[in-house]
N, C-alpha and C. Protein backbone atom coordinates (compact mmCIF):
# COMPACT_ATOMS: atom_id res chain seq x y z
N UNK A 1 53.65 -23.99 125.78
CA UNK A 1 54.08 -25.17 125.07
C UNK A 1 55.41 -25.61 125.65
N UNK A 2 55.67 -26.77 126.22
CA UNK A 2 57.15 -27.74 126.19
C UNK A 2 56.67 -29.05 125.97
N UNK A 3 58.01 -29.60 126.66
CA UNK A 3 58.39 -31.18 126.24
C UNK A 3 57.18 -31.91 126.19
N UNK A 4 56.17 -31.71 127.43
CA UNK A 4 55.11 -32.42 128.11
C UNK A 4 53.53 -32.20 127.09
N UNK A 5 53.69 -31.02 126.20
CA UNK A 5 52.37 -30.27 125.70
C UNK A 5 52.71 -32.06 124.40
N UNK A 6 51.56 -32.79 124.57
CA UNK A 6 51.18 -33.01 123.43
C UNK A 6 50.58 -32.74 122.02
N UNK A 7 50.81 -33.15 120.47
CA UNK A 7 50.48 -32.69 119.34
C UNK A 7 49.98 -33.38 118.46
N UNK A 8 49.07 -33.15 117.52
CA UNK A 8 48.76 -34.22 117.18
C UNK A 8 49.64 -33.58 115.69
N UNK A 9 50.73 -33.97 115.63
CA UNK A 9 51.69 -33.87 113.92
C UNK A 9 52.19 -35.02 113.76
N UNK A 10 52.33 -35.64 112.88
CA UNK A 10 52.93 -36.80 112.63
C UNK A 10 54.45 -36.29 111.55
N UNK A 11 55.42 -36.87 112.01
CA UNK A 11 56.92 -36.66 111.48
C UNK A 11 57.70 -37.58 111.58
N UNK A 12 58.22 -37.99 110.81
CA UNK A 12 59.47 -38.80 110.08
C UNK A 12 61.18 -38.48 110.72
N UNK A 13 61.83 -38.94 111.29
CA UNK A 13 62.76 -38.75 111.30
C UNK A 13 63.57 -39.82 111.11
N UNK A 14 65.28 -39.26 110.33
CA UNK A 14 66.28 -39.90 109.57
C UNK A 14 67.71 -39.35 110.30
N UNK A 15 68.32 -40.49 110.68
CA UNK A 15 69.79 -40.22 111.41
C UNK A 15 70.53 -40.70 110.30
N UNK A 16 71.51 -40.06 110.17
CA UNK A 16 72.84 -40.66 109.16
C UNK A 16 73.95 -39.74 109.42
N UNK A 17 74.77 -40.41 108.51
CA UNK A 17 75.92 -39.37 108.13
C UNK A 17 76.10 -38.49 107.32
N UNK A 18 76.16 -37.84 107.01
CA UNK A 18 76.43 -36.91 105.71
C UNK A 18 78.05 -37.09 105.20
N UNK A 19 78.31 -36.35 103.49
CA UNK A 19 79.66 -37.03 102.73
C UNK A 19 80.53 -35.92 103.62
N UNK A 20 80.11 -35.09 104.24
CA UNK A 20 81.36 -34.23 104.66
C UNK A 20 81.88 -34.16 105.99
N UNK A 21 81.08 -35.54 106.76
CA UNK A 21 81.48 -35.72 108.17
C UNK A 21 80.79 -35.49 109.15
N UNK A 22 79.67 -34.83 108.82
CA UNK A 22 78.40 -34.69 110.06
C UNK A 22 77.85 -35.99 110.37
N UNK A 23 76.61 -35.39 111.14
CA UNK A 23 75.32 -36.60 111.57
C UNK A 23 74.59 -35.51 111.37
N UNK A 24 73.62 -36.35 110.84
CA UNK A 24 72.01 -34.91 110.08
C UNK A 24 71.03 -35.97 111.58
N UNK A 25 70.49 -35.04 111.52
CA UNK A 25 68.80 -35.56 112.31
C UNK A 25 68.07 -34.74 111.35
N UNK A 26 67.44 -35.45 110.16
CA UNK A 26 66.22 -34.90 109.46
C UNK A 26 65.22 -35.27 109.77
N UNK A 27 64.49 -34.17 109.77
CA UNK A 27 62.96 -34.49 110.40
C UNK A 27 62.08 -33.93 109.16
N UNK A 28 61.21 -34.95 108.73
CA UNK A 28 60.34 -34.79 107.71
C UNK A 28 58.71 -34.14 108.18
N UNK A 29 58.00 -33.49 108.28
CA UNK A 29 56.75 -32.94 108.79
C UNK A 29 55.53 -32.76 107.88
N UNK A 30 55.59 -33.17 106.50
CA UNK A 30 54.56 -32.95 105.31
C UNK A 30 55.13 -32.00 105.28
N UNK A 31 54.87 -30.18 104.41
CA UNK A 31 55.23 -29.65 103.84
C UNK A 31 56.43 -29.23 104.14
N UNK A 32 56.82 -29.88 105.89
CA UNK A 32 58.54 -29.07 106.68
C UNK A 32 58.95 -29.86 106.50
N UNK A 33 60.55 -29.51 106.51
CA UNK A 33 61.85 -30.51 106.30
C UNK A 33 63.00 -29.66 107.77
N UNK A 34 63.46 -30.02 108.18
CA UNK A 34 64.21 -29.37 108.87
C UNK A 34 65.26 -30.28 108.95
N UNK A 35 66.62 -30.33 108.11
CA UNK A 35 68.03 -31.01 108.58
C UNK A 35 68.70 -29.96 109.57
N UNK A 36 69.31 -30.88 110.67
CA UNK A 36 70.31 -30.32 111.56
C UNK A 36 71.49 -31.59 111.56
N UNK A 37 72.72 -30.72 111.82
CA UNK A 37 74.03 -30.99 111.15
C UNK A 37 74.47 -30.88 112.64
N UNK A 38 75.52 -31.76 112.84
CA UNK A 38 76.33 -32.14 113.97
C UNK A 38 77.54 -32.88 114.27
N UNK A 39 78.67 -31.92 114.48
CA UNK A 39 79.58 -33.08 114.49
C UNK A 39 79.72 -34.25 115.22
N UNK A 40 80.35 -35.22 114.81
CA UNK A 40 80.43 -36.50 116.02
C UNK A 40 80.10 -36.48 117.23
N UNK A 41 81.47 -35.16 117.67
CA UNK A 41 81.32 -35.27 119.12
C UNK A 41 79.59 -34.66 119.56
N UNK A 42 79.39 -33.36 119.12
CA UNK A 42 78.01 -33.06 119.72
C UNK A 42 76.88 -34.29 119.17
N UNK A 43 76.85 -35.06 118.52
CA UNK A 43 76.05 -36.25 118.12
C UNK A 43 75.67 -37.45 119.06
N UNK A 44 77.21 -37.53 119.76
CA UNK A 44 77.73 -38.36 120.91
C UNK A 44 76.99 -37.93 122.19
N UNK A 45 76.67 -36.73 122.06
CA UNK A 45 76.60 -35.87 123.68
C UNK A 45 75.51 -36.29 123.43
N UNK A 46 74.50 -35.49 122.28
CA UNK A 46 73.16 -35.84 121.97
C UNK A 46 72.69 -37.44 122.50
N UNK A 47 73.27 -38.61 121.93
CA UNK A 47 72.91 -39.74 121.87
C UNK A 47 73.37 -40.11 123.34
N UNK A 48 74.05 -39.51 124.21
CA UNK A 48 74.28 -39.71 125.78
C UNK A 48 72.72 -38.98 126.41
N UNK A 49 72.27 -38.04 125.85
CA UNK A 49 71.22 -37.40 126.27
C UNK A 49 70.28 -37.69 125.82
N UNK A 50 69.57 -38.59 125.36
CA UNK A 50 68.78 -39.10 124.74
C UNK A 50 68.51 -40.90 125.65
N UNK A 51 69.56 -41.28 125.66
CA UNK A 51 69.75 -42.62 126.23
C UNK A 51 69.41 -42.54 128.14
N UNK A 52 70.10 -41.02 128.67
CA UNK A 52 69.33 -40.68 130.05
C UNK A 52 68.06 -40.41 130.17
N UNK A 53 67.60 -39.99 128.96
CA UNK A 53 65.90 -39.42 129.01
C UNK A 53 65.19 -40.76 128.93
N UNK A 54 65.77 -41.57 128.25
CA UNK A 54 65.00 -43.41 128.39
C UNK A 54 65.06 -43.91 129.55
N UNK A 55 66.00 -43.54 129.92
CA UNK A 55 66.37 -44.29 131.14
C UNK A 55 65.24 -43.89 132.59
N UNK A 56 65.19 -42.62 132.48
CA UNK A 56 64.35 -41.81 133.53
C UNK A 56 62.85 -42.38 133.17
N UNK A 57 62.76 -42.23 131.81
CA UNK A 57 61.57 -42.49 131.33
C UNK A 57 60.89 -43.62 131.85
N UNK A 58 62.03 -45.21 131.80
CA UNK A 58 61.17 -46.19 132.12
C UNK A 58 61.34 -46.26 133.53
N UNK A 59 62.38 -45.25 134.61
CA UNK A 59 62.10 -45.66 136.04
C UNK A 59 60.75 -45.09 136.15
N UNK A 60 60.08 -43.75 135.16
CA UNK A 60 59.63 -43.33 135.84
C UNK A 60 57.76 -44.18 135.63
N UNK A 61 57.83 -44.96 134.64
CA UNK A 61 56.91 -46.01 134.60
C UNK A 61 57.08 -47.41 135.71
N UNK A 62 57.53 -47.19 136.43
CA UNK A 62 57.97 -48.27 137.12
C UNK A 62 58.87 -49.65 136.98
């Protein structure tokens, strides 16, 4: 199993802030819930790494 193994799960996910200064990425799954907590800066890195994986993504569609 990686990045490439397709699934057939369907999941929900929710970006925000939380009251004590994080960024949550909750991911909803039917009976799973999984919040992950992040400060700014690793949120920042995340959303830099996320924005290169698009980027590759559509060179790599032409």
């Amino acid at each position: 199993m990686g990045i490439n193994t397709e699934r057939d799960i369907e999941a929900n996910l929710q970006i925000g802030p939380t009251d004590t200064g994080m960024v949550r990425l909750f991911i909803d799954a039917g009976e799973l819930e999984i919040p992950m907590d992040f400060s700014p800066e690793e949120a920042e890195e995340i959303a830099s790494e996320i924005m290169a994986a698009a980027r590759a993504a559509a060179a790599s569609r032409g």
